[in-house]
PDB file of N, CA and C in Angstrom:
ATOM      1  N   UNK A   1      -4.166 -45.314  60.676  1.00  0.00           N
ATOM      2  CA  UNK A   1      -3.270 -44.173  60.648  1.00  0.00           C
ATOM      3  C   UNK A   1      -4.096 -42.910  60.867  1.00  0.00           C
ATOM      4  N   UNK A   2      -3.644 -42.097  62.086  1.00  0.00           N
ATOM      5  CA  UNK A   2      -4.402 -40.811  61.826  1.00  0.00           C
ATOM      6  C   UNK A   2      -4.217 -40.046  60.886  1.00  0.00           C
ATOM      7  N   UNK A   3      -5.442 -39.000  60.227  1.00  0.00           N
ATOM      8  CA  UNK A   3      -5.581 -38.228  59.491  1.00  0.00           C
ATOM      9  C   UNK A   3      -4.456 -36.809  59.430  1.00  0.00           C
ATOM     10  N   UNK A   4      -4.068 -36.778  60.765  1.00  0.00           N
ATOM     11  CA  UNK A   4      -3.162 -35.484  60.783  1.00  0.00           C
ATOM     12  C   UNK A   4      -2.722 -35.761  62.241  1.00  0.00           C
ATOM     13  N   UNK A   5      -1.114 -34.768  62.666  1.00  0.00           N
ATOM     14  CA  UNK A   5      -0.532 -34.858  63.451  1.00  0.00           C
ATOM     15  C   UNK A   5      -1.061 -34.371  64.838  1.00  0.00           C
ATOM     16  N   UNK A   6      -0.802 -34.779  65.792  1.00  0.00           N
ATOM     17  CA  UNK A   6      -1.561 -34.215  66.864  1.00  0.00           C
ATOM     18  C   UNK A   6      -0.783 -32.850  67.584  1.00  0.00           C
ATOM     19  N   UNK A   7       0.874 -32.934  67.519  1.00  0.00           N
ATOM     20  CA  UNK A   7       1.493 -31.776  67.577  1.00  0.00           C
ATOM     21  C   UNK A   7       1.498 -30.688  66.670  1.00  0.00           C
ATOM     22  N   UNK A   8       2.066 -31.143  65.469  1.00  0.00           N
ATOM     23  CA  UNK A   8       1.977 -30.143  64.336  1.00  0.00           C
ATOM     24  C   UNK A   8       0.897 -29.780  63.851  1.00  0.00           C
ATOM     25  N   UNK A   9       0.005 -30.825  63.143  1.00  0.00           N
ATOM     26  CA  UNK A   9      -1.619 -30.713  62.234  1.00  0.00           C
ATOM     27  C   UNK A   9      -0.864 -31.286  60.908  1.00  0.00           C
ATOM     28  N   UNK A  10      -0.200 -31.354  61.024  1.00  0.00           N
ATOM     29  CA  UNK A  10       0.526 -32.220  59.557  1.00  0.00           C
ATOM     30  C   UNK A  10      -0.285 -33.185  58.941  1.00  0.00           C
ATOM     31  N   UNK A  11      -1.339 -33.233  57.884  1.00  0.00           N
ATOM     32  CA  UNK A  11      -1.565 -33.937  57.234  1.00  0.00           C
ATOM     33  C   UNK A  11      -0.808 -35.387  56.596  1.00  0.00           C
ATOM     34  N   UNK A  12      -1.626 -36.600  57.021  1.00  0.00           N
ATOM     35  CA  UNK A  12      -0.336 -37.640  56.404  1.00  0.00           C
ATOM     36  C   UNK A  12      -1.197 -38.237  55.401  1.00  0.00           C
ATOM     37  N   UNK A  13      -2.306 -37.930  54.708  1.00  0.00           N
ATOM     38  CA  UNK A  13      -2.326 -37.993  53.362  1.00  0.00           C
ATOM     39  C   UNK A  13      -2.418 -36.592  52.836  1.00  0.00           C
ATOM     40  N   UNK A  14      -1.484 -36.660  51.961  1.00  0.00           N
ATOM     41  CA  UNK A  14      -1.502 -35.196  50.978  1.00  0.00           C
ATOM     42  C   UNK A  14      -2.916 -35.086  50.076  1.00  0.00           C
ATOM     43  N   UNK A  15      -3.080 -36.356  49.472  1.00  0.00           N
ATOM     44  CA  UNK A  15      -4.145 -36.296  48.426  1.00  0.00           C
ATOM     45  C   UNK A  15      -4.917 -37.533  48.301  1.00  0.00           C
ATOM     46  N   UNK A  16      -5.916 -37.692  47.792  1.00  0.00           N
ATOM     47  CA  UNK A  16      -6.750 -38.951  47.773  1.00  0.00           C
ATOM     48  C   UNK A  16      -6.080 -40.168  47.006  1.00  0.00           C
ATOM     49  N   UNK A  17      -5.361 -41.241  47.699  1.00  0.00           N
ATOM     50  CA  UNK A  17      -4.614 -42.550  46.861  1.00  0.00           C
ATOM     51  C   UNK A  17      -3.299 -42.101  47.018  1.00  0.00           C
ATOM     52  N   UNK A  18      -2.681 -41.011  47.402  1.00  0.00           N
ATOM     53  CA  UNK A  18      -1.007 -40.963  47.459  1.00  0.00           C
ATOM     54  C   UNK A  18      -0.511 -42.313  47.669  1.00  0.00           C
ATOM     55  N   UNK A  19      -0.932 -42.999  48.447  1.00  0.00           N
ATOM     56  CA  UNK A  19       0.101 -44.121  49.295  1.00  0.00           C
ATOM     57  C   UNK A  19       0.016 -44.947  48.340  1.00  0.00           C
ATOM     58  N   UNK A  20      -0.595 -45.230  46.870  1.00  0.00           N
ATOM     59  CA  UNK A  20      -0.436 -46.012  45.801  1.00  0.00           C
ATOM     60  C   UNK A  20       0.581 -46.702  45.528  1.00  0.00           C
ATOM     61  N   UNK A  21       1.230 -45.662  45.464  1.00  0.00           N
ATOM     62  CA  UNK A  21       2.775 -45.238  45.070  1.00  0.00           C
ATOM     63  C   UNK A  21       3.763 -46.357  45.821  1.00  0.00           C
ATOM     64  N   UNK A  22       3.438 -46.370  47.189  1.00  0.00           N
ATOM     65  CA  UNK A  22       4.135 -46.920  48.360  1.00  0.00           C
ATOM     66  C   UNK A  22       4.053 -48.066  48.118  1.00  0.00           C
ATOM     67  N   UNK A  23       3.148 -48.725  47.256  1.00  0.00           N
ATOM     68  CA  UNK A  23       3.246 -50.465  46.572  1.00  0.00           C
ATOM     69  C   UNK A  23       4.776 -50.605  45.940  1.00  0.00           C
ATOM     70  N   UNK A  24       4.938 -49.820  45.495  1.00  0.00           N
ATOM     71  CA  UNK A  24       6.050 -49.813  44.732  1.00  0.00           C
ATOM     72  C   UNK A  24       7.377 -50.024  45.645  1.00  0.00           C
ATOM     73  N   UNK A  25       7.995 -49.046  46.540  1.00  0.00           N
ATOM     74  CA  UNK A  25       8.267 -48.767  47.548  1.00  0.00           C
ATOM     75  C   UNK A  25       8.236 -50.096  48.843  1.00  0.00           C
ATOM     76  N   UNK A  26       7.258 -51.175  48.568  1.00  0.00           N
ATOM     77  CA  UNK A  26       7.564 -52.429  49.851  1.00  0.00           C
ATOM     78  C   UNK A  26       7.914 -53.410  48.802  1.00  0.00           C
ATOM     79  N   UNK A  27       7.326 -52.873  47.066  1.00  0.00           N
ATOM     80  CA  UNK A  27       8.130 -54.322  46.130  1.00  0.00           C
ATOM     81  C   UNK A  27       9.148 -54.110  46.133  1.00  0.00           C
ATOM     82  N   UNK A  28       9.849 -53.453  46.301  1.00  0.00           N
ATOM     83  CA  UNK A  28      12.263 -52.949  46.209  1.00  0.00           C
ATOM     84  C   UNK A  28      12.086 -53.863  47.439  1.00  0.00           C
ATOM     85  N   UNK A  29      11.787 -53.535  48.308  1.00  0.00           N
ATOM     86  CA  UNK A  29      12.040 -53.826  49.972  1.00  0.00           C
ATOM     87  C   UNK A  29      11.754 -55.274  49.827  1.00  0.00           C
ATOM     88  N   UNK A  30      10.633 -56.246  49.096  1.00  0.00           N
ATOM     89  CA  UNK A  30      10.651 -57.770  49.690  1.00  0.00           C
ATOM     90  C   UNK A  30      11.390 -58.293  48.209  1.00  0.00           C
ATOM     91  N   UNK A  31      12.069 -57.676  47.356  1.00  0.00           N
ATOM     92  CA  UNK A  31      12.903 -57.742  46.307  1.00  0.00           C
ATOM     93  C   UNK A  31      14.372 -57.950  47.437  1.00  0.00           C
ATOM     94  N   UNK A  32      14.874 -56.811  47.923  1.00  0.00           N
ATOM     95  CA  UNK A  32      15.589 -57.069  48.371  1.00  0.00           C
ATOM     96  C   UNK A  32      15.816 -57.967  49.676  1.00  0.00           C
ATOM     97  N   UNK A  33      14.674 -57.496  50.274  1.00  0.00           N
ATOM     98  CA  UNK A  33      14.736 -59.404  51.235  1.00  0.00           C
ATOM     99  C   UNK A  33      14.820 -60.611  50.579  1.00  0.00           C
ATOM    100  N   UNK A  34      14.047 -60.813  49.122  1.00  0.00           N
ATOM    101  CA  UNK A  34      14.512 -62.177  48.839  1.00  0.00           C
ATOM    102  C   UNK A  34      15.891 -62.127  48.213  1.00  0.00           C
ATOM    103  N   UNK A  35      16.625 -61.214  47.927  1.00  0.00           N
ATOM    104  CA  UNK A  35      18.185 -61.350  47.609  1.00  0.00           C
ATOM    105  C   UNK A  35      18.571 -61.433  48.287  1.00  0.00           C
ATOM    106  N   UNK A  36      18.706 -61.069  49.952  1.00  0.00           N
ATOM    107  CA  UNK A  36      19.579 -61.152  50.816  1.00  0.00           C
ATOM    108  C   UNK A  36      19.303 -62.423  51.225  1.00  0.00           C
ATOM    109  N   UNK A  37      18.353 -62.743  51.626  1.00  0.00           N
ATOM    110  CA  UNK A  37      17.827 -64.195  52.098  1.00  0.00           C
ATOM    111  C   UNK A  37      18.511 -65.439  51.691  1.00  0.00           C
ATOM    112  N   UNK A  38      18.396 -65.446  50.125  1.00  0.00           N
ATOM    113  CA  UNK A  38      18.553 -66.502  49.170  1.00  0.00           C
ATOM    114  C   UNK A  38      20.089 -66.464  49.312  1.00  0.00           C
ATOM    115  N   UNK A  39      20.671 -65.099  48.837  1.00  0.00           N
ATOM    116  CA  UNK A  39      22.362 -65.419  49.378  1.00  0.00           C
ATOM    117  C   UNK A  39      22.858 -65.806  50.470  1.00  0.00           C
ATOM    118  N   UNK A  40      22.233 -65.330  51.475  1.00  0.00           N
ATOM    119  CA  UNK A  40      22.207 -66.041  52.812  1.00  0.00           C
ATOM    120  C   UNK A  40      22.474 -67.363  52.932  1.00  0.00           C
ATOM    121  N   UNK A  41      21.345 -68.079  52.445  1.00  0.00           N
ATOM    122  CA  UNK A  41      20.832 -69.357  52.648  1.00  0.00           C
ATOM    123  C   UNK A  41      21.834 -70.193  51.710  1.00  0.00           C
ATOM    124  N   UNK A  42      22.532 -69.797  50.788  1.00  0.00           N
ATOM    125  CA  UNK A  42      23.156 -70.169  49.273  1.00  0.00           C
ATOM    126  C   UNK A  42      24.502 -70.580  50.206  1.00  0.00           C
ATOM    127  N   UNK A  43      25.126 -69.284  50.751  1.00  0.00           N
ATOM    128  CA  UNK A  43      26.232 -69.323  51.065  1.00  0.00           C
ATOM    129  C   UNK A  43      26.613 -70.190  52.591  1.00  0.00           C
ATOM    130  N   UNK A  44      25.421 -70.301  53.475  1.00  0.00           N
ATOM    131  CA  UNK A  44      25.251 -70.651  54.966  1.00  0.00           C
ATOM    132  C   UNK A  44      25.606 -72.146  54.674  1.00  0.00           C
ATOM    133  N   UNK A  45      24.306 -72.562  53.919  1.00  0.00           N
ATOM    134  CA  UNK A  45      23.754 -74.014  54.196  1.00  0.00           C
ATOM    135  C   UNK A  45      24.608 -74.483  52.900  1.00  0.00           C
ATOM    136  N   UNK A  46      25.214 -74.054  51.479  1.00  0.00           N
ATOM    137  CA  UNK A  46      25.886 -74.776  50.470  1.00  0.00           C
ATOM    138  C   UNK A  46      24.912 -75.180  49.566  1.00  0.00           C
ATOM    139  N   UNK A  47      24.536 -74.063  49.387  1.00  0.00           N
ATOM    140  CA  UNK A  47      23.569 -74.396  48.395  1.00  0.00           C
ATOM    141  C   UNK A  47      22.375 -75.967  48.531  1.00  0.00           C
ATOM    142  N   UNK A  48      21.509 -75.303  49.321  1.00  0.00           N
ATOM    143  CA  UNK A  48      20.345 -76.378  49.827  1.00  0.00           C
ATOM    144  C   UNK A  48      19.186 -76.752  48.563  1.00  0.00           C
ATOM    145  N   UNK A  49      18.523 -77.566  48.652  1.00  0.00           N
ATOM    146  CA  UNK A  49      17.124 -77.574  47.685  1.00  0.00           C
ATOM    147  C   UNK A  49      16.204 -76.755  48.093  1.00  0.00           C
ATOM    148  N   UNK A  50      16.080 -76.707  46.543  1.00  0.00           N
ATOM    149  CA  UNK A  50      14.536 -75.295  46.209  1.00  0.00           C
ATOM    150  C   UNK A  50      13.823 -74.623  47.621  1.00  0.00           C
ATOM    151  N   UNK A  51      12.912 -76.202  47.996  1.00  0.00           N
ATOM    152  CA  UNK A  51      11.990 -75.794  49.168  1.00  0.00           C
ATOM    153  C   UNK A  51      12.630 -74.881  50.044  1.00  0.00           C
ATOM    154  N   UNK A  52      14.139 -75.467  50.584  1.00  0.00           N
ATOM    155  CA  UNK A  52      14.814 -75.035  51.790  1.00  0.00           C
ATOM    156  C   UNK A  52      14.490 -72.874  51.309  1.00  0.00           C
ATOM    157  N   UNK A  53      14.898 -72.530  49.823  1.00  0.00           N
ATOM    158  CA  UNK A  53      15.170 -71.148  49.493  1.00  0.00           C
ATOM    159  C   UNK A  53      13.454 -70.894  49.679  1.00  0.00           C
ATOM    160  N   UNK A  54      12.541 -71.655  49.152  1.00  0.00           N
ATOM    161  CA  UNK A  54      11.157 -70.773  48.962  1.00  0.00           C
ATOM    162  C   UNK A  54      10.674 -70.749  50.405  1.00  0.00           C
ATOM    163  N   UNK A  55      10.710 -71.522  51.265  1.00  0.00           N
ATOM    164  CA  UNK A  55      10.258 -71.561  52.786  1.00  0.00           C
ATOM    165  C   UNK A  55      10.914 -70.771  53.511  1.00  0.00           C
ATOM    166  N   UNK A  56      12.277 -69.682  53.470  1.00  0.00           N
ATOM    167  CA  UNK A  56      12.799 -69.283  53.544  1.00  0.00           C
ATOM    168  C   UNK A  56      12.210 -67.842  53.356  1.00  0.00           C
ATOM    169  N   UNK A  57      12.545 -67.705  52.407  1.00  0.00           N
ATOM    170  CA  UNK A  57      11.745 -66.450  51.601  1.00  0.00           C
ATOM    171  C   UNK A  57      11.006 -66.185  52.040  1.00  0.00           C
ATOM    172  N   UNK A  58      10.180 -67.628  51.947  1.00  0.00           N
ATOM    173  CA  UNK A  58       8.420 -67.063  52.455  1.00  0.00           C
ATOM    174  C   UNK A  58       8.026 -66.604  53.629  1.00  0.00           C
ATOM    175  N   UNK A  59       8.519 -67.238  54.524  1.00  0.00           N
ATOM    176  CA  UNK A  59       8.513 -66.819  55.988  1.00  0.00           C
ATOM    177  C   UNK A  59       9.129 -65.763  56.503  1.00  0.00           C
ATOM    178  N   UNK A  60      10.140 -65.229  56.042  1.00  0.00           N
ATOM    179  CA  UNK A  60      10.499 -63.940  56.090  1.00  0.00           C
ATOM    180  C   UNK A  60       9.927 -62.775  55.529  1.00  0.00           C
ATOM    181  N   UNK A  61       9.349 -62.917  54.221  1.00  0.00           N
ATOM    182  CA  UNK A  61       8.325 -61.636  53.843  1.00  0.00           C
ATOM    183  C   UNK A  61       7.309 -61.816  54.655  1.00  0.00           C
ATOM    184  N   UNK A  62       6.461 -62.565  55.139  1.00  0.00           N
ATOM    185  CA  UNK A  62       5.537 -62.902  55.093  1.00  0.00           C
ATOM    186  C   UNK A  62       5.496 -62.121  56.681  1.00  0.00           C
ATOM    187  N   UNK A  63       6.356 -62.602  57.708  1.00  0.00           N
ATOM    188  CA  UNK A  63       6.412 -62.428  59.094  1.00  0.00           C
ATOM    189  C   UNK A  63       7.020 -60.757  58.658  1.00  0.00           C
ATOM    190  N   UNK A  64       7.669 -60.004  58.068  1.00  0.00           N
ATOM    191  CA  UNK A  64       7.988 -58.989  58.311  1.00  0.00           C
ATOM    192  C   UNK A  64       7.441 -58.083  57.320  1.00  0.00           C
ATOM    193  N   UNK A  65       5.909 -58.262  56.561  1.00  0.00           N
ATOM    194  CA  UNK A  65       5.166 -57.765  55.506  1.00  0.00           C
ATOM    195  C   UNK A  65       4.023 -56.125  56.629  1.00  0.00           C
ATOM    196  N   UNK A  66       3.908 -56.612  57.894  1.00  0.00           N
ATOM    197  CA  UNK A  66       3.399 -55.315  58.072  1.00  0.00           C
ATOM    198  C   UNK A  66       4.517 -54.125  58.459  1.00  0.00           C
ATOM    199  N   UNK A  67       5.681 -54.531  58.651  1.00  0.00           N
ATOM    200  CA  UNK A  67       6.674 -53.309  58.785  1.00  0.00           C
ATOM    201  C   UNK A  67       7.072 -52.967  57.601  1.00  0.00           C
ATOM    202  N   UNK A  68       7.156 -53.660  56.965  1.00  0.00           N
ATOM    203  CA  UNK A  68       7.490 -53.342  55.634  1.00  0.00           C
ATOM    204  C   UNK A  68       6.436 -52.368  54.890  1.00  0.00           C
ATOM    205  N   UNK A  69       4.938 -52.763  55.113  1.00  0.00           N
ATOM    206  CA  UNK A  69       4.003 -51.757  54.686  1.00  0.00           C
ATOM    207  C   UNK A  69       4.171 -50.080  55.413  1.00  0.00           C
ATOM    208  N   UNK A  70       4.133 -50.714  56.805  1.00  0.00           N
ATOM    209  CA  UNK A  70       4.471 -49.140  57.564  1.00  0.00           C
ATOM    210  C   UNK A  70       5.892 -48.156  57.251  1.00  0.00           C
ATOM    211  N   UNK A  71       6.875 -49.031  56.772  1.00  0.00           N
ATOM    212  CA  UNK A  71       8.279 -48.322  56.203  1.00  0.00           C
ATOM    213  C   UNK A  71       7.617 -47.645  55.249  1.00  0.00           C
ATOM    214  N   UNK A  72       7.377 -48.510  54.389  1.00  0.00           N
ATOM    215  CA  UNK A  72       7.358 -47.955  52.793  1.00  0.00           C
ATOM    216  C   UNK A  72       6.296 -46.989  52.265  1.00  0.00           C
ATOM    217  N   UNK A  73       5.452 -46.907  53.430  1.00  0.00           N
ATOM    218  CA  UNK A  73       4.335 -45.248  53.475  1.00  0.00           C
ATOM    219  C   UNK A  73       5.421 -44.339  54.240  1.00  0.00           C
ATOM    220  N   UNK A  74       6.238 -44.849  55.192  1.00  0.00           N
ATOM    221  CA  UNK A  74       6.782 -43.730  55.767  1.00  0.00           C
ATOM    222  C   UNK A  74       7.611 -43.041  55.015  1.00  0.00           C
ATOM    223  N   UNK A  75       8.750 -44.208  54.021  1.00  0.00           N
ATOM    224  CA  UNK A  75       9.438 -43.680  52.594  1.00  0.00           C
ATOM    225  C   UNK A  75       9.345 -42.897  51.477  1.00  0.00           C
ATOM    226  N   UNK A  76       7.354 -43.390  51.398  1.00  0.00           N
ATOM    227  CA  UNK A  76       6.834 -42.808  50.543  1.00  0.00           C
ATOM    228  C   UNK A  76       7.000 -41.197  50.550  1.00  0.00           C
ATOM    229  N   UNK A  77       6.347 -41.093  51.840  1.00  0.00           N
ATOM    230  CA  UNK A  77       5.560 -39.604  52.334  1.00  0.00           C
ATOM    231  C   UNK A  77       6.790 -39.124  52.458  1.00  0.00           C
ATOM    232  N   UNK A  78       7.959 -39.366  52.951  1.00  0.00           N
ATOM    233  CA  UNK A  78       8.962 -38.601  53.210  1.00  0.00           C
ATOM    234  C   UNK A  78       9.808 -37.656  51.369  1.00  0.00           C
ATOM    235  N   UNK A  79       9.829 -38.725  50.554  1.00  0.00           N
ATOM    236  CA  UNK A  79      10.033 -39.126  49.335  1.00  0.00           C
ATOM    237  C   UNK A  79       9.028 -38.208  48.335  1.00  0.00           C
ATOM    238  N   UNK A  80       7.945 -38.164  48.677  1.00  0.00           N
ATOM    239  CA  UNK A  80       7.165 -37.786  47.419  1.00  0.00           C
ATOM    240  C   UNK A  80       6.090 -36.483  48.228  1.00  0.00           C
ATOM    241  N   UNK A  81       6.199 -36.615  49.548  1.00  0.00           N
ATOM    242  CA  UNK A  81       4.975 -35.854  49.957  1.00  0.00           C
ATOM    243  C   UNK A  81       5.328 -34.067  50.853  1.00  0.00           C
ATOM    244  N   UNK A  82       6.234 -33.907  50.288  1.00  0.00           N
ATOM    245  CA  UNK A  82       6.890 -32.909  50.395  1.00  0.00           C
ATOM    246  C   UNK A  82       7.188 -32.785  51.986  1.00  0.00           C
ATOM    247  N   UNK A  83       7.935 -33.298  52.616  1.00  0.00           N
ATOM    248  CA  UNK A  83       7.976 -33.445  54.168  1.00  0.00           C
ATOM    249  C   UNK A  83       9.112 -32.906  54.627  1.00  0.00           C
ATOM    250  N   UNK A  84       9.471 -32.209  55.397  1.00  0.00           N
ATOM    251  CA  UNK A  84      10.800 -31.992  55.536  1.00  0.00           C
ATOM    252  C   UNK A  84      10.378 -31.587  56.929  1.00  0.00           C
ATOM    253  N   UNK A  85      12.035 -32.140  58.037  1.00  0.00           N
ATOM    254  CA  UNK A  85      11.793 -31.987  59.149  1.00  0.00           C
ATOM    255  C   UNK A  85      12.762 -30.672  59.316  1.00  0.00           C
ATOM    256  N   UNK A  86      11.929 -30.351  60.469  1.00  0.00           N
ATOM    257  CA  UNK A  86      12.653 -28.962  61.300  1.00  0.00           C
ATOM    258  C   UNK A  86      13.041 -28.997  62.391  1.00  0.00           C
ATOM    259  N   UNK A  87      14.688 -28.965  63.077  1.00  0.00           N
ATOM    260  CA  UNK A  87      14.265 -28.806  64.061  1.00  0.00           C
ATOM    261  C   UNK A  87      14.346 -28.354  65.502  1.00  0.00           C
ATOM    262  N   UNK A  88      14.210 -26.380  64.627  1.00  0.00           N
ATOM    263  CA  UNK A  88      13.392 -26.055  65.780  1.00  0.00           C
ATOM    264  C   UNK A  88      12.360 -26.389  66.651  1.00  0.00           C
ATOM    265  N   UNK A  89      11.600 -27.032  65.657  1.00  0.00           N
ATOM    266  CA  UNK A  89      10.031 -27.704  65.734  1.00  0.00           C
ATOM    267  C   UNK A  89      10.285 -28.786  66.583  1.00  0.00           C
ATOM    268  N   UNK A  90      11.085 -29.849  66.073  1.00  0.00           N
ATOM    269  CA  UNK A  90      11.284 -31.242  66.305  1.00  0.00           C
ATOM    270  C   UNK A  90      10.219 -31.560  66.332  1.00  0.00           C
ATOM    271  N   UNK A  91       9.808 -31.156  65.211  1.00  0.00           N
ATOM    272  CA  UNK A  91       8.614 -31.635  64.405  1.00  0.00           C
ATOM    273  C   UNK A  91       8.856 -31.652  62.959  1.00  0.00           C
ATOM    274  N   UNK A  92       7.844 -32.870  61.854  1.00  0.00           N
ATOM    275  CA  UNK A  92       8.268 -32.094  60.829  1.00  0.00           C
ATOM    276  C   UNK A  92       7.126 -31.272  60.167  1.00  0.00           C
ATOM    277  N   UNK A  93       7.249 -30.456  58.717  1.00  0.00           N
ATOM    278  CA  UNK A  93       6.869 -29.530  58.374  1.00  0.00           C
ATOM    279  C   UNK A  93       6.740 -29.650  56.778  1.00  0.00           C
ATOM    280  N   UNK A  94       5.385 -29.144  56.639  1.00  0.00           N
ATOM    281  CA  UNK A  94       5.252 -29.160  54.854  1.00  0.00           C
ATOM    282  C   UNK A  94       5.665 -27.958  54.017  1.00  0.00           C
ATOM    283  N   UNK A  95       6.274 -28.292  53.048  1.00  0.00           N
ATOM    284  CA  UNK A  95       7.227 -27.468  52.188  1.00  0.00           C
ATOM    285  C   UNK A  95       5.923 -26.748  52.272  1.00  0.00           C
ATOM    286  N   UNK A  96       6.380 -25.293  51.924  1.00  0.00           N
ATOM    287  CA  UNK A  96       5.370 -24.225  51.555  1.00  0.00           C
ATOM    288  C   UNK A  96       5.387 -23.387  50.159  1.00  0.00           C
TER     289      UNK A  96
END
């Protein structure tokens, strides 16, 4: 990830470890993939065995774990890192 924007200069870490936070932020996100999944799979197939739900699961976090990292910094920063878009700019811009 670059250090800052190449249009604006927008810094995309605010502070040293911000994106900590953003752990938090992809656990909701593969929380809610395994709820949707599992109901999915519950309601599709009629309620299948165990393996069928954990192989399931698994392969779906697993295959969609780096977007999920890149969302959930983007959530973060939007969320906690004072970001707000402008746009005159059509760019965005740090609260001042």
């Amino acid at each position: 990830m670059p250090v800052k924007c190449e249009v604006c200069g927008l810094r995309f870490e605010p502070e040293p470890m911000f994106y900590n936070g953003a752990m938090y932020v992809s656990y909701a996100i593969s929380v809610a993939l395994t709820i949707i999944v599992g109901f999915s799979i519950y309601f599709i197939f009629d309620n299948p065995d165990m393996w069928v739900y954990m192989a399931a699961i698994i392969t779906v976090v697993l295959l969609l774990s780096t977007t999920m990292f890149r969302y959930s910094r983007i959530l973060y920063l939007h969320a906690f890192g004072g970001i707000k878009y402008d746009a005159s700019f059509g760019v965005s811009t740090e609260d001042k």
